[in-house]
C-alpha atoms as a PDB file:
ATOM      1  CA  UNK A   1     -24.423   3.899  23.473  1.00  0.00           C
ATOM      2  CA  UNK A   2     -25.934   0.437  24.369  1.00  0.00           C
ATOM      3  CA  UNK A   3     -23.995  -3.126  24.321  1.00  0.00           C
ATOM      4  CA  UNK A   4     -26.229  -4.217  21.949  1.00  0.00           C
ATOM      5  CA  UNK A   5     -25.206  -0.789  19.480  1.00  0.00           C
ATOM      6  CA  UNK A   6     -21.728  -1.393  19.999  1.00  0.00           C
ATOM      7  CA  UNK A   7     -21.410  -4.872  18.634  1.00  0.00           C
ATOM      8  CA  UNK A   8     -23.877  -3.898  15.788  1.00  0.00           C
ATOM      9  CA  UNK A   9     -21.789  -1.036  14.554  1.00  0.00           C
ATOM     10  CA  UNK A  10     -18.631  -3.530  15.040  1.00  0.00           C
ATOM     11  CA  UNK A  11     -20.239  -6.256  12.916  1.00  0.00           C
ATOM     12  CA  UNK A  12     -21.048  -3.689  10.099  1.00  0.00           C
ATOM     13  CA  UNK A  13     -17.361  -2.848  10.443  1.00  0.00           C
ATOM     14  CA  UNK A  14     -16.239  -6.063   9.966  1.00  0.00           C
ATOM     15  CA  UNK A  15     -18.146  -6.569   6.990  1.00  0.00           C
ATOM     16  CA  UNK A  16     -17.092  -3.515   5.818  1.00  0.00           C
ATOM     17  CA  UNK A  17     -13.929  -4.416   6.111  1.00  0.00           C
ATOM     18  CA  UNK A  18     -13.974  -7.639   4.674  1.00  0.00           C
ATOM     19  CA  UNK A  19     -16.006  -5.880   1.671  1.00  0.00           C
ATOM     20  CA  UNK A  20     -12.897  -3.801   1.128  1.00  0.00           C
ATOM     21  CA  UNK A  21     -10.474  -6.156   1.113  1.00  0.00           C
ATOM     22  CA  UNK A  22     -12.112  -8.288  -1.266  1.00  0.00           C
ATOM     23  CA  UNK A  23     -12.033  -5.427  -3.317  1.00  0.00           C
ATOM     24  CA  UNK A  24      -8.636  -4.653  -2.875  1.00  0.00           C
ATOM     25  CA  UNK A  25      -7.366  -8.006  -3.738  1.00  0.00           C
ATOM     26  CA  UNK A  26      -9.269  -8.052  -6.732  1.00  0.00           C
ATOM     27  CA  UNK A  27      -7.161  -5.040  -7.824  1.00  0.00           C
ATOM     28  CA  UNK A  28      -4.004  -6.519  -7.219  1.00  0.00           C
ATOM     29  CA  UNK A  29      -4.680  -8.482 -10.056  1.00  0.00           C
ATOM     30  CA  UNK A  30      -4.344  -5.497 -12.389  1.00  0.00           C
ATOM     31  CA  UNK A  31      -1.403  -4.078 -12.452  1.00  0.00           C
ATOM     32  CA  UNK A  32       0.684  -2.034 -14.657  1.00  0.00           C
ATOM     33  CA  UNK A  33       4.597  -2.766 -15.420  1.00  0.00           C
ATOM     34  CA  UNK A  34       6.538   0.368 -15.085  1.00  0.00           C
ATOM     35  CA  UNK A  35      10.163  -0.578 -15.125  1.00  0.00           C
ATOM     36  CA  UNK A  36      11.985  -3.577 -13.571  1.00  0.00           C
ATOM     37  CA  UNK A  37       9.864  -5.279 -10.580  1.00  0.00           C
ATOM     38  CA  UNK A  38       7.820  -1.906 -10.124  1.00  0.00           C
ATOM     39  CA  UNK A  39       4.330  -2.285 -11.232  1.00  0.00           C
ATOM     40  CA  UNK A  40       1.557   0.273 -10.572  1.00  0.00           C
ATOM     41  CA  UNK A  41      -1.895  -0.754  -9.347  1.00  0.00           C
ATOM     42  CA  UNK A  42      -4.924   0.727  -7.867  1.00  0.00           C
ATOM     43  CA  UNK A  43      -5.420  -1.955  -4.952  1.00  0.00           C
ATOM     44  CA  UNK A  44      -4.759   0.540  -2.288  1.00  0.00           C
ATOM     45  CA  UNK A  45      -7.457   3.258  -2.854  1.00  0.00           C
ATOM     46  CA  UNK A  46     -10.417   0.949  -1.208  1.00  0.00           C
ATOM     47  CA  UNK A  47      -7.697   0.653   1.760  1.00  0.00           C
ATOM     48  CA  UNK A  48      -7.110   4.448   2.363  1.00  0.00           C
ATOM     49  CA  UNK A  49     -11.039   4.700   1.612  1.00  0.00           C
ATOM     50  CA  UNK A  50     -11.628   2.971   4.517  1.00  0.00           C
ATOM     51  CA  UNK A  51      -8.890   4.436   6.862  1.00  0.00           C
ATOM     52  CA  UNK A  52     -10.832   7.407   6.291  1.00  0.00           C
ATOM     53  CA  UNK A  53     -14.444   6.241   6.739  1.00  0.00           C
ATOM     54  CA  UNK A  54     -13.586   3.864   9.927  1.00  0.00           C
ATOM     55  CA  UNK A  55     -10.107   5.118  11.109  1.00  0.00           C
ATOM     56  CA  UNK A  56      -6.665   4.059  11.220  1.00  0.00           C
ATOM     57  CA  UNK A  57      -6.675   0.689  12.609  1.00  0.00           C
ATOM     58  CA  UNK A  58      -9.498  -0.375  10.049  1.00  0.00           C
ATOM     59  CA  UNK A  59      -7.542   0.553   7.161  1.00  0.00           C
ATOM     60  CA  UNK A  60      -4.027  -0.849   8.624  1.00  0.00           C
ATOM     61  CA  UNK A  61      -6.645  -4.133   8.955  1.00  0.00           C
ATOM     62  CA  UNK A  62      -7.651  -3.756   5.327  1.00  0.00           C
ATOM     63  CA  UNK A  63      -3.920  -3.520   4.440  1.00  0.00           C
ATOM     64  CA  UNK A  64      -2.819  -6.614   6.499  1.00  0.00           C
ATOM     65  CA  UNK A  65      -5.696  -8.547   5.497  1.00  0.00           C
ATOM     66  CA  UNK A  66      -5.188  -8.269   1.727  1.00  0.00           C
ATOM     67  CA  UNK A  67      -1.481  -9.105   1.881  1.00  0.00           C
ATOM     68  CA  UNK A  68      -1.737 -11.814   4.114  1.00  0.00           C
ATOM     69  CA  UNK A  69      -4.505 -14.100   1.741  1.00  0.00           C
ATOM     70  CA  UNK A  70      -2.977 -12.134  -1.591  1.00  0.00           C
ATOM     71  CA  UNK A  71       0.726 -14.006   0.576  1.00  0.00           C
ATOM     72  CA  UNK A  72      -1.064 -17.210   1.459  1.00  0.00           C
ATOM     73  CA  UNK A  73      -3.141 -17.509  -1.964  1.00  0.00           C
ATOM     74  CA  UNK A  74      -2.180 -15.390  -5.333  1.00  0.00           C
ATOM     75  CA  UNK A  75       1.083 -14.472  -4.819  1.00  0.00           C
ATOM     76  CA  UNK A  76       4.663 -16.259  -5.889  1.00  0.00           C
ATOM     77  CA  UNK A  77       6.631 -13.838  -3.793  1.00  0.00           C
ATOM     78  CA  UNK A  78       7.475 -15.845  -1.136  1.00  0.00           C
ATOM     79  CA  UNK A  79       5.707 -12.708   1.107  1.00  0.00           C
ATOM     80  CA  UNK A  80       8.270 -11.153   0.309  1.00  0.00           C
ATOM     81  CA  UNK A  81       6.220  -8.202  -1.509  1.00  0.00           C
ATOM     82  CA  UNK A  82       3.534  -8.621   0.385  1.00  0.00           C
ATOM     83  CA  UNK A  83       5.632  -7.404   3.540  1.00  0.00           C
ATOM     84  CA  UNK A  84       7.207  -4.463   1.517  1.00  0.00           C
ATOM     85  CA  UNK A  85       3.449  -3.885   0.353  1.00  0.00           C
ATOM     86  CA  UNK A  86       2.448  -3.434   4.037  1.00  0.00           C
ATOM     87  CA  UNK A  87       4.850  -1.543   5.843  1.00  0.00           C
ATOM     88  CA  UNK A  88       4.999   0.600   2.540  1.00  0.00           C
ATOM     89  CA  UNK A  89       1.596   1.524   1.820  1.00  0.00           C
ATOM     90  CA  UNK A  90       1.418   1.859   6.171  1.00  0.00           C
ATOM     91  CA  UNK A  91       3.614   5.297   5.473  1.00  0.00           C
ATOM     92  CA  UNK A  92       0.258   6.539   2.992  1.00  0.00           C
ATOM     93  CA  UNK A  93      -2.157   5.155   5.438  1.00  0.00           C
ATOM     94  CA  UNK A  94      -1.819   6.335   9.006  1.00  0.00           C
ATOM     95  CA  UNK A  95      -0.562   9.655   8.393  1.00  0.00           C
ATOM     96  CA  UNK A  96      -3.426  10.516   5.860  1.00  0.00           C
ATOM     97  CA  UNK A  97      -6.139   8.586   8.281  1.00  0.00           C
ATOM     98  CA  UNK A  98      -4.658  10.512  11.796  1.00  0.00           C
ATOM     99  CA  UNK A  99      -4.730  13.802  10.434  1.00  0.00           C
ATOM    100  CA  UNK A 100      -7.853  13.220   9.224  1.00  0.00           C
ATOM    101  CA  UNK A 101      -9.351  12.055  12.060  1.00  0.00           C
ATOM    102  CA  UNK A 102      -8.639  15.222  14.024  1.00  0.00           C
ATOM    103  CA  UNK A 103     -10.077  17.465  11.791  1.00  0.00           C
ATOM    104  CA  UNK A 104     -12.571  15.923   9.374  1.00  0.00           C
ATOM    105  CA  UNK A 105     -12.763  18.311   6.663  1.00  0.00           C
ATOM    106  CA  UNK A 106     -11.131  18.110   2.741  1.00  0.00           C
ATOM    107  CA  UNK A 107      -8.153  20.359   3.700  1.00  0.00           C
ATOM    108  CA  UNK A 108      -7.507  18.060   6.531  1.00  0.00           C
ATOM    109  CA  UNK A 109      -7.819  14.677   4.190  1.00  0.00           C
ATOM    110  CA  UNK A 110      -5.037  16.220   1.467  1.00  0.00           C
ATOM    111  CA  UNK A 111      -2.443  17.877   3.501  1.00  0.00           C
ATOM    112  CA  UNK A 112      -2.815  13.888   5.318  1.00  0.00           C
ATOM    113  CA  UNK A 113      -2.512  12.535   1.931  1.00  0.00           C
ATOM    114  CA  UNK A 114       0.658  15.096   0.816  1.00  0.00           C
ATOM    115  CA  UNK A 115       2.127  14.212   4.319  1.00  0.00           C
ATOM    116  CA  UNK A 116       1.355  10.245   3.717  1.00  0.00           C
ATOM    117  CA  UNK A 117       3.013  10.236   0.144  1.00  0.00           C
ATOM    118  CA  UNK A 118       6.126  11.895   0.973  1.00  0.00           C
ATOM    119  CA  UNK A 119       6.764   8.900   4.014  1.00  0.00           C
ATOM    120  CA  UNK A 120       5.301   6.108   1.893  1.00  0.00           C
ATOM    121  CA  UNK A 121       8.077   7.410  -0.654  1.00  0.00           C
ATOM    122  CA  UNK A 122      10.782   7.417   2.225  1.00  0.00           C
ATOM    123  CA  UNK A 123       9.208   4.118   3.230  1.00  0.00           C
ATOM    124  CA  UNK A 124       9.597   2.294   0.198  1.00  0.00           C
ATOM    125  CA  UNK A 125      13.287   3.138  -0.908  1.00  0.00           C
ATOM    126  CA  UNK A 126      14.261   2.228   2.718  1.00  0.00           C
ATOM    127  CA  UNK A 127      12.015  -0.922   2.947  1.00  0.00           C
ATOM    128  CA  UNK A 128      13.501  -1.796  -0.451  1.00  0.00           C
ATOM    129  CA  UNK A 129      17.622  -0.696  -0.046  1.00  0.00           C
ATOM    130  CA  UNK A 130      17.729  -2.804   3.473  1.00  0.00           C
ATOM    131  CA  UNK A 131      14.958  -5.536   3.186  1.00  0.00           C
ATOM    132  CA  UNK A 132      13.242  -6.091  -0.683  1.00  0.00           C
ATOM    133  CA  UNK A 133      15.957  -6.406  -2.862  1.00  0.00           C
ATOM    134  CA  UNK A 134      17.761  -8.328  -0.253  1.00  0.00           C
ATOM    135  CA  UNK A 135      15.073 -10.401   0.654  1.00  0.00           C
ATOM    136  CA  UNK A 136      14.744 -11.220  -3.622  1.00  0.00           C
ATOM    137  CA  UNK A 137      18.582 -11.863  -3.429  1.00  0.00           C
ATOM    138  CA  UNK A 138      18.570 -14.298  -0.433  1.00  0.00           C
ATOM    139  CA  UNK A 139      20.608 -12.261   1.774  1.00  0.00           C
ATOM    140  CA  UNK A 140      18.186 -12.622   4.739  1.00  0.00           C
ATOM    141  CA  UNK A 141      18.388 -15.950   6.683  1.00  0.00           C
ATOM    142  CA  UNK A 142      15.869 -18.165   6.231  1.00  0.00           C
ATOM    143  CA  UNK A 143      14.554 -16.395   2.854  1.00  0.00           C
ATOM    144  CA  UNK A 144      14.611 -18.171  -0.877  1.00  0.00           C
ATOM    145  CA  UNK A 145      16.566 -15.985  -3.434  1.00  0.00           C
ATOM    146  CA  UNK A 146      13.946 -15.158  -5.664  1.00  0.00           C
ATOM    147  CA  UNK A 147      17.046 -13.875  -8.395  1.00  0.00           C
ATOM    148  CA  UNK A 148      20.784 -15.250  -7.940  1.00  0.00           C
ATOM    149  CA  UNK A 149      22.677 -11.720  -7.242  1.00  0.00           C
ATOM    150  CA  UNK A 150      21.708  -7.674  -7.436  1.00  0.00           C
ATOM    151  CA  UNK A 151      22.988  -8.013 -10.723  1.00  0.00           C
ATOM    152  CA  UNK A 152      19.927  -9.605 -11.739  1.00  0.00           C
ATOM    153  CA  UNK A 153      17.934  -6.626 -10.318  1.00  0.00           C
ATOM    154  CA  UNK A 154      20.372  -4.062 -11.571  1.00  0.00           C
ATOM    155  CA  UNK A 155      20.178  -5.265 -15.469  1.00  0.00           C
ATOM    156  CA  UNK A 156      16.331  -5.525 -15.171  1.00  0.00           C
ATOM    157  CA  UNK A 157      16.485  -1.870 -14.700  1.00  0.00           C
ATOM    158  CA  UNK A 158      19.588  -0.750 -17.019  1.00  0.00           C
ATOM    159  CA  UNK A 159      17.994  -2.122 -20.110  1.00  0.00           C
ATOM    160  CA  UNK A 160      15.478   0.273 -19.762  1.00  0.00           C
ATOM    161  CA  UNK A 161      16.995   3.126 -18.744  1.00  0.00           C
ATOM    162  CA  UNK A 162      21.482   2.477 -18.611  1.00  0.00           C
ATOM    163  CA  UNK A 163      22.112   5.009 -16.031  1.00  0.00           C
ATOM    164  CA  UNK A 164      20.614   3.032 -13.441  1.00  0.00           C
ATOM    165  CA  UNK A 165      23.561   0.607 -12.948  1.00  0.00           C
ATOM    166  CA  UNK A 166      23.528   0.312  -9.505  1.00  0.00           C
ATOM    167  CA  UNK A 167      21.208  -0.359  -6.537  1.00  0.00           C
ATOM    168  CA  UNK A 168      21.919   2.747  -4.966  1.00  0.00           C
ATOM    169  CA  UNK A 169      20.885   4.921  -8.335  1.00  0.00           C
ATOM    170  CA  UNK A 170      17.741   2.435  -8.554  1.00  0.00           C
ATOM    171  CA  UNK A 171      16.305   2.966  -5.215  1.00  0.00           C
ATOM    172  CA  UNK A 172      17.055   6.935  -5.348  1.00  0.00           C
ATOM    173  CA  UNK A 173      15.554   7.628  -9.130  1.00  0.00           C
ATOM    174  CA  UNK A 174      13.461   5.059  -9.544  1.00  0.00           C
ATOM    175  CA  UNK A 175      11.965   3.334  -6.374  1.00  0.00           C
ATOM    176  CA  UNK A 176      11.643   6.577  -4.448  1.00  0.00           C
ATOM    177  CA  UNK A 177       9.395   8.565  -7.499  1.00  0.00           C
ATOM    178  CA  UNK A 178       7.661   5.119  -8.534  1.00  0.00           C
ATOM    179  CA  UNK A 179       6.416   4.999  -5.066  1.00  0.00           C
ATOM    180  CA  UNK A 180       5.573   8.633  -5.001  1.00  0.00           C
ATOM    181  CA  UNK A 181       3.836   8.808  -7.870  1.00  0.00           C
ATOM    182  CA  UNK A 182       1.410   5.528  -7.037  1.00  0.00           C
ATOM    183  CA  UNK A 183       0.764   7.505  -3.346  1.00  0.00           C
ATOM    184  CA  UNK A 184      -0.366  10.340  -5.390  1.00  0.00           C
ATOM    185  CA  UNK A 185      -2.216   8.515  -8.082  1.00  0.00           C
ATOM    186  CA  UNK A 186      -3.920   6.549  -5.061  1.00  0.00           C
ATOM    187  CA  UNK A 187      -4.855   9.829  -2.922  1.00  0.00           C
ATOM    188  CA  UNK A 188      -6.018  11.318  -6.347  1.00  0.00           C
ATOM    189  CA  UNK A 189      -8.302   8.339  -6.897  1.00  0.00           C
ATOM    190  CA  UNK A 190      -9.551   8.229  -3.158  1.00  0.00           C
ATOM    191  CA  UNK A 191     -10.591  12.299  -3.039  1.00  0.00           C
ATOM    192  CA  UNK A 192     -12.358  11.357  -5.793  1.00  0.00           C
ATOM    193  CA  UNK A 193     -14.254   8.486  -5.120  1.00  0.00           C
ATOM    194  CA  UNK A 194     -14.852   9.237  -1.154  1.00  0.00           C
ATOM    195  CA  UNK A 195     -17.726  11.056  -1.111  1.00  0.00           C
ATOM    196  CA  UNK A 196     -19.721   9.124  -3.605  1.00  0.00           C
ATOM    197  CA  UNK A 197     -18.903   5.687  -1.168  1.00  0.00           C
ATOM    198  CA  UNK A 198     -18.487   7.555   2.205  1.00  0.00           C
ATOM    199  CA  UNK A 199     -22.601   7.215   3.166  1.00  0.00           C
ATOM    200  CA  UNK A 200     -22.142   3.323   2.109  1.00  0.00           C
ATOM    201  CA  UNK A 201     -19.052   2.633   4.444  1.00  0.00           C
ATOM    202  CA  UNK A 202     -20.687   5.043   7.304  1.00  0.00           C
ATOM    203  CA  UNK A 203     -24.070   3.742   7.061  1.00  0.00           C
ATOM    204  CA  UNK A 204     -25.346   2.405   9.933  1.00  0.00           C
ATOM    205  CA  UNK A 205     -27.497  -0.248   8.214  1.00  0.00           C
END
């Protein structure tokens, strides 16, 4: 493949990729309010759409990209979410997008998605026990509280449901299946949209 190839197809990429994460912020907009801070939205499916298109590192650049301006720009977070978003959603997208990549066929792009949403669900209880919920509580140098004490956090979730009185209970029956369910709800989205956008992000004009 010629020089002049090479930095063709990696312009087309970077459009592409900048395409994508216009999208994706866009959909962060939207979300959907499921119980205490966790709120369900769709702004991940053009990011594992274009792990699997252009790879791994494409889609890991989708999913930096979007926090970062959605961090600089949109968000009142402090980056705070914007970090958990990334090294979150990173558990769906380079497990689904490697095993992929080594076999490209549909088997190959669910068992990566199956295998992706059971570490994105790991992921997020960890990222939140030891770094979200004590980022929002100012327990980590240098970091604003967002909320005065986990008790703020903990009633936000036991008016809803009671039993979830501690941070502990939260993370284990409600962060860990919130974030399961979106990884599912996002890989169900992406198998369904892929091959209809696939020729688009592949094209090589």
């Amino acid at each position: 493949m010629s020089v002049k190839t090479n930095k063709r197809n990696a312009t087309l990429n970077m459009v592409r990729i900048a395409m994508l994460t216009a999208v994706s912020l866009v959909l962060a907009q939207f979300d959907i309010p499921i119980i205490g801070y966790l709120k369900l939205d769709f702004s991940n499916v053009p990011v594992l759409l274009g792990a699997f298109a252009m790879g791994p590192l494409s889609g890991v650049s989708i999913l930096a990209l979007k926090n970062l301006i959605d961090g600089i720009l949109l968000s009142q977070s402090l980056g705070i979410g914007q970090f958990a978003d990334f090294t979150v959603v990173a558990g769906l997208i380079l497990p689904a997008a490697l095993i992929y990549r080594n076999n490209r066929t549909f088997k190959s792009a669910i068992i990566g998605m199956v295998v992706g949403s059971v570490v994105m669900a790991i992921d997020g209880a960890l990222m939140n026990y030891f770094v979200l919920i004590p980022g929002y509580c100012g327990e980590i140098p240098f970091i604003l509280p967002m909320v005065p004490s986990r008790d703020v956090i903990i009633n936000m979730f036991a008016k809803v449901v009671p039993s979830l009185d501690s941070i502990d209970k939260i993370v284990m029956w409600a962060v860990f299946p919130f974030n399961l369910v979106k990884a599912v709800a996002v890989s169900v989205l992406t198998a369904l949209l892929y091959k209809r956008v696939s020729p688009i992000l592949k094209s090589k004009k």
